[in-house]
PDB file of N, CA and C in Angstrom:
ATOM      1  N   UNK A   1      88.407  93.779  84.689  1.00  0.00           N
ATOM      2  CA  UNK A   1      89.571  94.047  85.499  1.00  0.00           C
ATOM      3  C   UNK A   1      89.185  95.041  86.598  1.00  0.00           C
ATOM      4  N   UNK A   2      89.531  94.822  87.678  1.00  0.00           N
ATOM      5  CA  UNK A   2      89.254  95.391  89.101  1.00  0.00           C
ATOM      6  C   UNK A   2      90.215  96.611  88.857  1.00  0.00           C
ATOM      7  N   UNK A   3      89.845  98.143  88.976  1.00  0.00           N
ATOM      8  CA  UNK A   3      91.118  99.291  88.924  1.00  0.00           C
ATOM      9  C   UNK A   3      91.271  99.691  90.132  1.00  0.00           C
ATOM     10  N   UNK A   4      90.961  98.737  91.302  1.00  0.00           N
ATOM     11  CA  UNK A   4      91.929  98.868  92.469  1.00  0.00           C
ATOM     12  C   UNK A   4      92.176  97.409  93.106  1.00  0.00           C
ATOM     13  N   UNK A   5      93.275  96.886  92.207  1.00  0.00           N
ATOM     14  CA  UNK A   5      93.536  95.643  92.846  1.00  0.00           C
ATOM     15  C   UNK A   5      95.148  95.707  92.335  1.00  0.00           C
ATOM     16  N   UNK A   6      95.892  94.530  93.069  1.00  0.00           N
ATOM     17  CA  UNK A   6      97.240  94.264  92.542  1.00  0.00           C
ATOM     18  C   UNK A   6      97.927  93.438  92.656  1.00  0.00           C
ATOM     19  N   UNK A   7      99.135  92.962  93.274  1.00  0.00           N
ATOM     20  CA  UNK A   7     100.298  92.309  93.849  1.00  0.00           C
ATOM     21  C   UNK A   7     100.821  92.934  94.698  1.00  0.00           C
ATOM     22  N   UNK A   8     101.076  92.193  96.252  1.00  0.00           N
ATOM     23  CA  UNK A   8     102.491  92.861  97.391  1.00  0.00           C
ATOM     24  C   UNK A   8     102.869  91.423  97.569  1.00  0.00           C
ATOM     25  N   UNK A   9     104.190  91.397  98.465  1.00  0.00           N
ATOM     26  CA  UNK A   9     104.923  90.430  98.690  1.00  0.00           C
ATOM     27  C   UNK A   9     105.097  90.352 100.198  1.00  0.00           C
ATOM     28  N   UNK A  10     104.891  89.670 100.597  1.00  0.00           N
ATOM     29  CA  UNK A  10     105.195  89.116 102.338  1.00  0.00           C
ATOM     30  C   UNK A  10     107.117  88.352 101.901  1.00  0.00           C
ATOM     31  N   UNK A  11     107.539  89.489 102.746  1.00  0.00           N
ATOM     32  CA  UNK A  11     109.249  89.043 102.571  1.00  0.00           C
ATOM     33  C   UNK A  11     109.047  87.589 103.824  1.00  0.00           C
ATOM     34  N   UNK A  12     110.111  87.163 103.544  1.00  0.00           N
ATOM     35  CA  UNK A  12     110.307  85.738 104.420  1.00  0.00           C
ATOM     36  C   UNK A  12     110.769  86.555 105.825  1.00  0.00           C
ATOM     37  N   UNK A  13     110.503  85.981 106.474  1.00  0.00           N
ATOM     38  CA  UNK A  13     110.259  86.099 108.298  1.00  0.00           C
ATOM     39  C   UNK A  13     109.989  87.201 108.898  1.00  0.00           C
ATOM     40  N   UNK A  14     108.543  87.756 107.803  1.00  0.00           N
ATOM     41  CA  UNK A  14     107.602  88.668 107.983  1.00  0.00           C
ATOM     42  C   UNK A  14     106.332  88.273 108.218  1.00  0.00           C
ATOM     43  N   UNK A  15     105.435  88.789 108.726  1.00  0.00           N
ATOM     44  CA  UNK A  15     104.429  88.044 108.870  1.00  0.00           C
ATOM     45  C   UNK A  15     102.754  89.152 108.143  1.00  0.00           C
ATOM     46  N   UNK A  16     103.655  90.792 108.032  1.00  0.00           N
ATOM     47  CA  UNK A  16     102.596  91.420 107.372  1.00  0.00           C
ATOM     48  C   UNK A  16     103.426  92.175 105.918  1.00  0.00           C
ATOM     49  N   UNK A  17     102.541  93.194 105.446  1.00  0.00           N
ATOM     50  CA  UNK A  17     103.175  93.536 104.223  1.00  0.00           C
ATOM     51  C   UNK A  17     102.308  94.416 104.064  1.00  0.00           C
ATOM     52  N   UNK A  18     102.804  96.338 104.302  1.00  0.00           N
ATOM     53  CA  UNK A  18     101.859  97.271 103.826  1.00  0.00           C
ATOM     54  C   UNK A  18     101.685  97.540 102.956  1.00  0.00           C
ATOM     55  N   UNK A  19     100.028  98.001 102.020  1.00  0.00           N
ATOM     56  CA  UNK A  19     100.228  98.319 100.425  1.00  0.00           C
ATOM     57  C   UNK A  19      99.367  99.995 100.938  1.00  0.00           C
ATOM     58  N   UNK A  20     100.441 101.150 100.575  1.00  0.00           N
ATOM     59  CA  UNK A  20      99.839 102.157 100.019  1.00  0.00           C
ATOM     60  C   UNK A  20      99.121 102.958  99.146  1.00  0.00           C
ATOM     61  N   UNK A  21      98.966 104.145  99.564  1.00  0.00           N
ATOM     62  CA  UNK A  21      98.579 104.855  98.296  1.00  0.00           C
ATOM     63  C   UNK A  21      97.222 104.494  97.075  1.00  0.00           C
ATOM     64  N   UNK A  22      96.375 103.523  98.027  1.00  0.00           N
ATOM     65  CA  UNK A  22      95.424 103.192  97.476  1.00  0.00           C
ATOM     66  C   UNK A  22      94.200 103.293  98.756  1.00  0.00           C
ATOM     67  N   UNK A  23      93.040 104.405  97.361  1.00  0.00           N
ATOM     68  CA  UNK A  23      92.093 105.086  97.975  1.00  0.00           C
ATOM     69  C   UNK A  23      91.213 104.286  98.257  1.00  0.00           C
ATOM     70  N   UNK A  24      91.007 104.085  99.827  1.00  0.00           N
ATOM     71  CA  UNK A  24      89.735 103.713 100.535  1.00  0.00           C
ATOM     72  C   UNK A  24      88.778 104.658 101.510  1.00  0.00           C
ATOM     73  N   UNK A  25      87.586 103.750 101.323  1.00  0.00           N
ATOM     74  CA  UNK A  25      87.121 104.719 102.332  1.00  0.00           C
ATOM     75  C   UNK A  25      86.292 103.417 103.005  1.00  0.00           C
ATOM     76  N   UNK A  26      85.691 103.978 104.495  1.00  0.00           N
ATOM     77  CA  UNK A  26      85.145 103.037 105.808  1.00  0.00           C
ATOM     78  C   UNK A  26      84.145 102.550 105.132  1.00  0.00           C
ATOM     79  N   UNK A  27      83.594 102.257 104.189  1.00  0.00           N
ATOM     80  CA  UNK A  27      82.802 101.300 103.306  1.00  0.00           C
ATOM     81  C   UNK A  27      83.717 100.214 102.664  1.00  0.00           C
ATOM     82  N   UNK A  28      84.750 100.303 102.529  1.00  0.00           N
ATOM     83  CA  UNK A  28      85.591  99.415 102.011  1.00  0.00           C
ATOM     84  C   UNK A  28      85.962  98.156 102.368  1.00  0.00           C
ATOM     85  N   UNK A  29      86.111  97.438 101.125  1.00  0.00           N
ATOM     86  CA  UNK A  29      86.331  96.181 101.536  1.00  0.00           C
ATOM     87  C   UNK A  29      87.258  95.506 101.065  1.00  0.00           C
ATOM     88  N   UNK A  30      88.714  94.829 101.834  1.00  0.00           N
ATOM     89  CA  UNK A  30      89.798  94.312 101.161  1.00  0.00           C
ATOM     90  C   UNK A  30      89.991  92.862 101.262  1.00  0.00           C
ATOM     91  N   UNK A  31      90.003  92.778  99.917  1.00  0.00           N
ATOM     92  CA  UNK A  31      90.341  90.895 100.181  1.00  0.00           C
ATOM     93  C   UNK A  31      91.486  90.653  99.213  1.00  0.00           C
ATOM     94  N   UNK A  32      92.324  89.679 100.483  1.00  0.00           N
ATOM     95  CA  UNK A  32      93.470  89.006  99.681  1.00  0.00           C
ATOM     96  C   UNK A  32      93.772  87.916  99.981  1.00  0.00           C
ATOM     97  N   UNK A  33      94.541  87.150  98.969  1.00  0.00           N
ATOM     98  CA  UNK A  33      94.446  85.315  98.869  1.00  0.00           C
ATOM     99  C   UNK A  33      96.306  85.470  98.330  1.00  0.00           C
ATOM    100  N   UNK A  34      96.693  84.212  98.818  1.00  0.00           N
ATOM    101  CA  UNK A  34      98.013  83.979  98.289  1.00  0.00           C
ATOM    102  C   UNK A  34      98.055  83.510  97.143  1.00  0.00           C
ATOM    103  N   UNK A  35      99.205  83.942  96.594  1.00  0.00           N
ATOM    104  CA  UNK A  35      99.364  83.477  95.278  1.00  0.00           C
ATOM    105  C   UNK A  35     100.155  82.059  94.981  1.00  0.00           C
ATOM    106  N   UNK A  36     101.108  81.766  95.877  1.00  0.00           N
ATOM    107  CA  UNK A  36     101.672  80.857  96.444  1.00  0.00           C
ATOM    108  C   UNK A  36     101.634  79.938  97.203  1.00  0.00           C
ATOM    109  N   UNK A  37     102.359  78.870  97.307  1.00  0.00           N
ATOM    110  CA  UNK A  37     101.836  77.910  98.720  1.00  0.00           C
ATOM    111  C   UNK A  37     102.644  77.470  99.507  1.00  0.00           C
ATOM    112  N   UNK A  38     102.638  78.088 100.727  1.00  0.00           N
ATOM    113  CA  UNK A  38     103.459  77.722 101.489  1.00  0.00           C
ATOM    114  C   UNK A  38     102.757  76.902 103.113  1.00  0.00           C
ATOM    115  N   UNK A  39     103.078  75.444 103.200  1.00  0.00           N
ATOM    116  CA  UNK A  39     102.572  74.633 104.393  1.00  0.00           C
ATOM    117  C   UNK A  39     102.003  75.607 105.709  1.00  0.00           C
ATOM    118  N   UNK A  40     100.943  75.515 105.912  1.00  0.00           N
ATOM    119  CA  UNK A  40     100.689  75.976 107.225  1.00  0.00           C
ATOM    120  C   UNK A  40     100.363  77.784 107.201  1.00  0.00           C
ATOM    121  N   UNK A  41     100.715  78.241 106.316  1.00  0.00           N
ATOM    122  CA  UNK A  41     100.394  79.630 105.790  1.00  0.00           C
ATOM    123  C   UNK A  41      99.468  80.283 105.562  1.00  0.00           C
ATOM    124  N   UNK A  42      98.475  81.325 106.127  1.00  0.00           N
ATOM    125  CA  UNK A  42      97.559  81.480 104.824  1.00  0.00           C
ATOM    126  C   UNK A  42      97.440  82.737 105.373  1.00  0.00           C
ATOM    127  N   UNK A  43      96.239  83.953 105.317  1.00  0.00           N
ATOM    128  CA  UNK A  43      95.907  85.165 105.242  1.00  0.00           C
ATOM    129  C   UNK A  43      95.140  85.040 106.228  1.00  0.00           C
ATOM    130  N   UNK A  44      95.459  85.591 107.363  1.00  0.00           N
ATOM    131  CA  UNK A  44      95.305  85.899 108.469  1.00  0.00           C
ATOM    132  C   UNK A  44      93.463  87.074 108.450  1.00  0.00           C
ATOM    133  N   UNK A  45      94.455  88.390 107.755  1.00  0.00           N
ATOM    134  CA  UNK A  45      93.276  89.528 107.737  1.00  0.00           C
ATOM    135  C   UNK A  45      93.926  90.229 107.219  1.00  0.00           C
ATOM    136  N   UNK A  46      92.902  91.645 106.884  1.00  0.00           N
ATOM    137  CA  UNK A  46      93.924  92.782 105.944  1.00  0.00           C
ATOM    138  C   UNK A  46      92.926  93.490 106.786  1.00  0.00           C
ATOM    139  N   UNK A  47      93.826  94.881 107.764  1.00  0.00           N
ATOM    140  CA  UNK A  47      93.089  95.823 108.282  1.00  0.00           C
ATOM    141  C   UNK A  47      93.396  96.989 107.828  1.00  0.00           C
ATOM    142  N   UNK A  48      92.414  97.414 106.761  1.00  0.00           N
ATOM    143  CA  UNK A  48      92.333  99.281 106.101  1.00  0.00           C
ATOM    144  C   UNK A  48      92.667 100.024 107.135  1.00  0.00           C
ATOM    145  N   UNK A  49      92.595 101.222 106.687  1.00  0.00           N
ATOM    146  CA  UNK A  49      93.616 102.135 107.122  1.00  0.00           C
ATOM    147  C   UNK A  49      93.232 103.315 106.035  1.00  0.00           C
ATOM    148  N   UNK A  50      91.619 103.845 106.292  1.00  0.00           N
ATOM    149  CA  UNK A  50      91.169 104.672 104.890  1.00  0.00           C
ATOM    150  C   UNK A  50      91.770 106.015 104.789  1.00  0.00           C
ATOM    151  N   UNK A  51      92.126 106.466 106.625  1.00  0.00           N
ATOM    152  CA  UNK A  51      92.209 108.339 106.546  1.00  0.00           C
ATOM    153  C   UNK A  51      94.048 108.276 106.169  1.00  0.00           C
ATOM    154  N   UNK A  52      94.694 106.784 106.259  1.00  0.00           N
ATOM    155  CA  UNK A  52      96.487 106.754 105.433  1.00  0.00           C
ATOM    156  C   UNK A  52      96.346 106.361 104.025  1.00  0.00           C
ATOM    157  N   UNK A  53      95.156 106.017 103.443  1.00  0.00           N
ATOM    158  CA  UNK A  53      95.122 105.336 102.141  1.00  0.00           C
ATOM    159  C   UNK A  53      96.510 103.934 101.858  1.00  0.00           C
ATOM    160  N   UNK A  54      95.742 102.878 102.689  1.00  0.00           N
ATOM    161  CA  UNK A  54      96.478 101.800 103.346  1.00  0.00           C
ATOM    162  C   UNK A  54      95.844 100.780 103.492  1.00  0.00           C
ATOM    163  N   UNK A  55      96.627  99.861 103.607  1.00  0.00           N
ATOM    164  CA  UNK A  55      96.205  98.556 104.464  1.00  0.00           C
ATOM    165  C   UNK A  55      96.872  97.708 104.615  1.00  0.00           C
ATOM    166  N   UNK A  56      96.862  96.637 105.651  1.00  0.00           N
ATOM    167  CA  UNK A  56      98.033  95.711 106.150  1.00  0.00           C
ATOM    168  C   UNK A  56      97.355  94.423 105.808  1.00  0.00           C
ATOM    169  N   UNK A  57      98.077  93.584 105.359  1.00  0.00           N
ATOM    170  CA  UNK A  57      97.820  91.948 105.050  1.00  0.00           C
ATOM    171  C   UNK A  57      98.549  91.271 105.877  1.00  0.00           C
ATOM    172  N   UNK A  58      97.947  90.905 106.928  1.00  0.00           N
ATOM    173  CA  UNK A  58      98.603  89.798 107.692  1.00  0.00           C
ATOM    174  C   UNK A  58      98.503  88.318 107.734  1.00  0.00           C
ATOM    175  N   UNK A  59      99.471  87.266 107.748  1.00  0.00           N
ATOM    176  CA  UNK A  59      99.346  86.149 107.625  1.00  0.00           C
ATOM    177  C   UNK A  59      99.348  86.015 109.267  1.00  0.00           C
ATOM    178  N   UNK A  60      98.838  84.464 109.131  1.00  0.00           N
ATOM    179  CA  UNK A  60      99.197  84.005 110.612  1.00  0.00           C
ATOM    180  C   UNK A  60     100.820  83.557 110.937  1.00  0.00           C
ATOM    181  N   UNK A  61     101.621  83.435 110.040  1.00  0.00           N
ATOM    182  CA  UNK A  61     102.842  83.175 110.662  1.00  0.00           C
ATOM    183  C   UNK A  61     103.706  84.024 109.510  1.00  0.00           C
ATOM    184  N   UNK A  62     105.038  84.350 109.898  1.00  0.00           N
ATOM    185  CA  UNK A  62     106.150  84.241 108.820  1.00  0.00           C
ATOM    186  C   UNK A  62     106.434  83.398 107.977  1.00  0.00           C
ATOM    187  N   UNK A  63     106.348  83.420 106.956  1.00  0.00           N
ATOM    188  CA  UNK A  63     106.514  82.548 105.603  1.00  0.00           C
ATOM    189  C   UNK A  63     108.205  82.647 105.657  1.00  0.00           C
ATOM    190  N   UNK A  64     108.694  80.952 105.388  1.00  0.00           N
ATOM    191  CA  UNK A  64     110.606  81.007 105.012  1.00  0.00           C
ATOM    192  C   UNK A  64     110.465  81.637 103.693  1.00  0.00           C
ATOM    193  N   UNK A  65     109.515  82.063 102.918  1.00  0.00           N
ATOM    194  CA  UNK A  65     110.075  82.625 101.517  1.00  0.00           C
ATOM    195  C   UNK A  65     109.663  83.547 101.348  1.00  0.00           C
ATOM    196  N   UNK A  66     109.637  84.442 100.252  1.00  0.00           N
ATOM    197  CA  UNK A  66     108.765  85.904  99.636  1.00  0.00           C
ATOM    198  C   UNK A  66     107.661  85.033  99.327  1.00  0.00           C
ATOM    199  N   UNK A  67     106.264  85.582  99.865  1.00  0.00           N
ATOM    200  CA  UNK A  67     104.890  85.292  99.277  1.00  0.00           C
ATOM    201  C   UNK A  67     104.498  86.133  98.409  1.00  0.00           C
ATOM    202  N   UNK A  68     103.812  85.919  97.436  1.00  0.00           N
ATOM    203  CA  UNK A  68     102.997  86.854  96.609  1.00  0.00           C
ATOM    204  C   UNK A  68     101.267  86.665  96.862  1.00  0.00           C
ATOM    205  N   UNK A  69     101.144  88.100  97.238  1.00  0.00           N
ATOM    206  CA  UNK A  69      99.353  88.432  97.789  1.00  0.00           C
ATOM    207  C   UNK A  69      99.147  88.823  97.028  1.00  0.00           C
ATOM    208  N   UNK A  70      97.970  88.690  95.949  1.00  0.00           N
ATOM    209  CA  UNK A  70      97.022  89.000  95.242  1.00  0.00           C
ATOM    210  C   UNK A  70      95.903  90.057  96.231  1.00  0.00           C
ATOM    211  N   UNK A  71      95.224  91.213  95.671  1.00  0.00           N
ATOM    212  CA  UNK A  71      94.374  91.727  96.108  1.00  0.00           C
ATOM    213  C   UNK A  71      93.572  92.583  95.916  1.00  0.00           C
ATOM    214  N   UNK A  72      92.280  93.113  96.052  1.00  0.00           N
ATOM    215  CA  UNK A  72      91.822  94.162  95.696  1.00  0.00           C
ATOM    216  C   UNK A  72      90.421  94.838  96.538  1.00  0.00           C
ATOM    217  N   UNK A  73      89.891  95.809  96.262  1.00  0.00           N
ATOM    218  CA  UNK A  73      89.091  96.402  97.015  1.00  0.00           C
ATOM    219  C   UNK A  73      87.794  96.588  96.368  1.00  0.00           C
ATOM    220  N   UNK A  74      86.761  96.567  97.143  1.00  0.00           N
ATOM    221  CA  UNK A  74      85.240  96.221  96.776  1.00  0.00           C
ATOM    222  C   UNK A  74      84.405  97.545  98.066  1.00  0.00           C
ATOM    223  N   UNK A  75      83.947  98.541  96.678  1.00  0.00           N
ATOM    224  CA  UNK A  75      83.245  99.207  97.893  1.00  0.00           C
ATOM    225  C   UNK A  75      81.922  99.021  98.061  1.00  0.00           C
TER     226      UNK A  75
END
């Protein structure tokens, strides 16, 4: 089990979804995959954010529903 990984949710006619409070640093590496499937959807990029202990998951479009992102960090 990865002890920095988790679940966030992309709300519907959102297109990113911030996850805090999780320690990175500029060696870091975040990867996330949907948990869900929605047509035409997928994971854009996730850009850290080490000196807010952060990072943003962006899809390429707004999803019509709540997505669930799987994710975690690899230093």
């Amino acid at each position: 089990m990865f002890s920095r990984g988790g679940k966030a949710a992309v709300k519907a006619g959102f297109a990113t979804v911030v996850v805090q409070n999780v320690a990175l640093t500029s060696a870091s590496l975040v990867l996330a995959t949907l948990q869900q499937v929605q047509a035409g959807v997928y994971v854009a990029g996730v850009v850290p954010s080490p000196a807010n202990s952060r990072f943003t998951i962006r899809l390429n479009q707004a999803p019509t529903v709540n997505l669930k992102v799987a994710w975690f960090v690899v230093n």
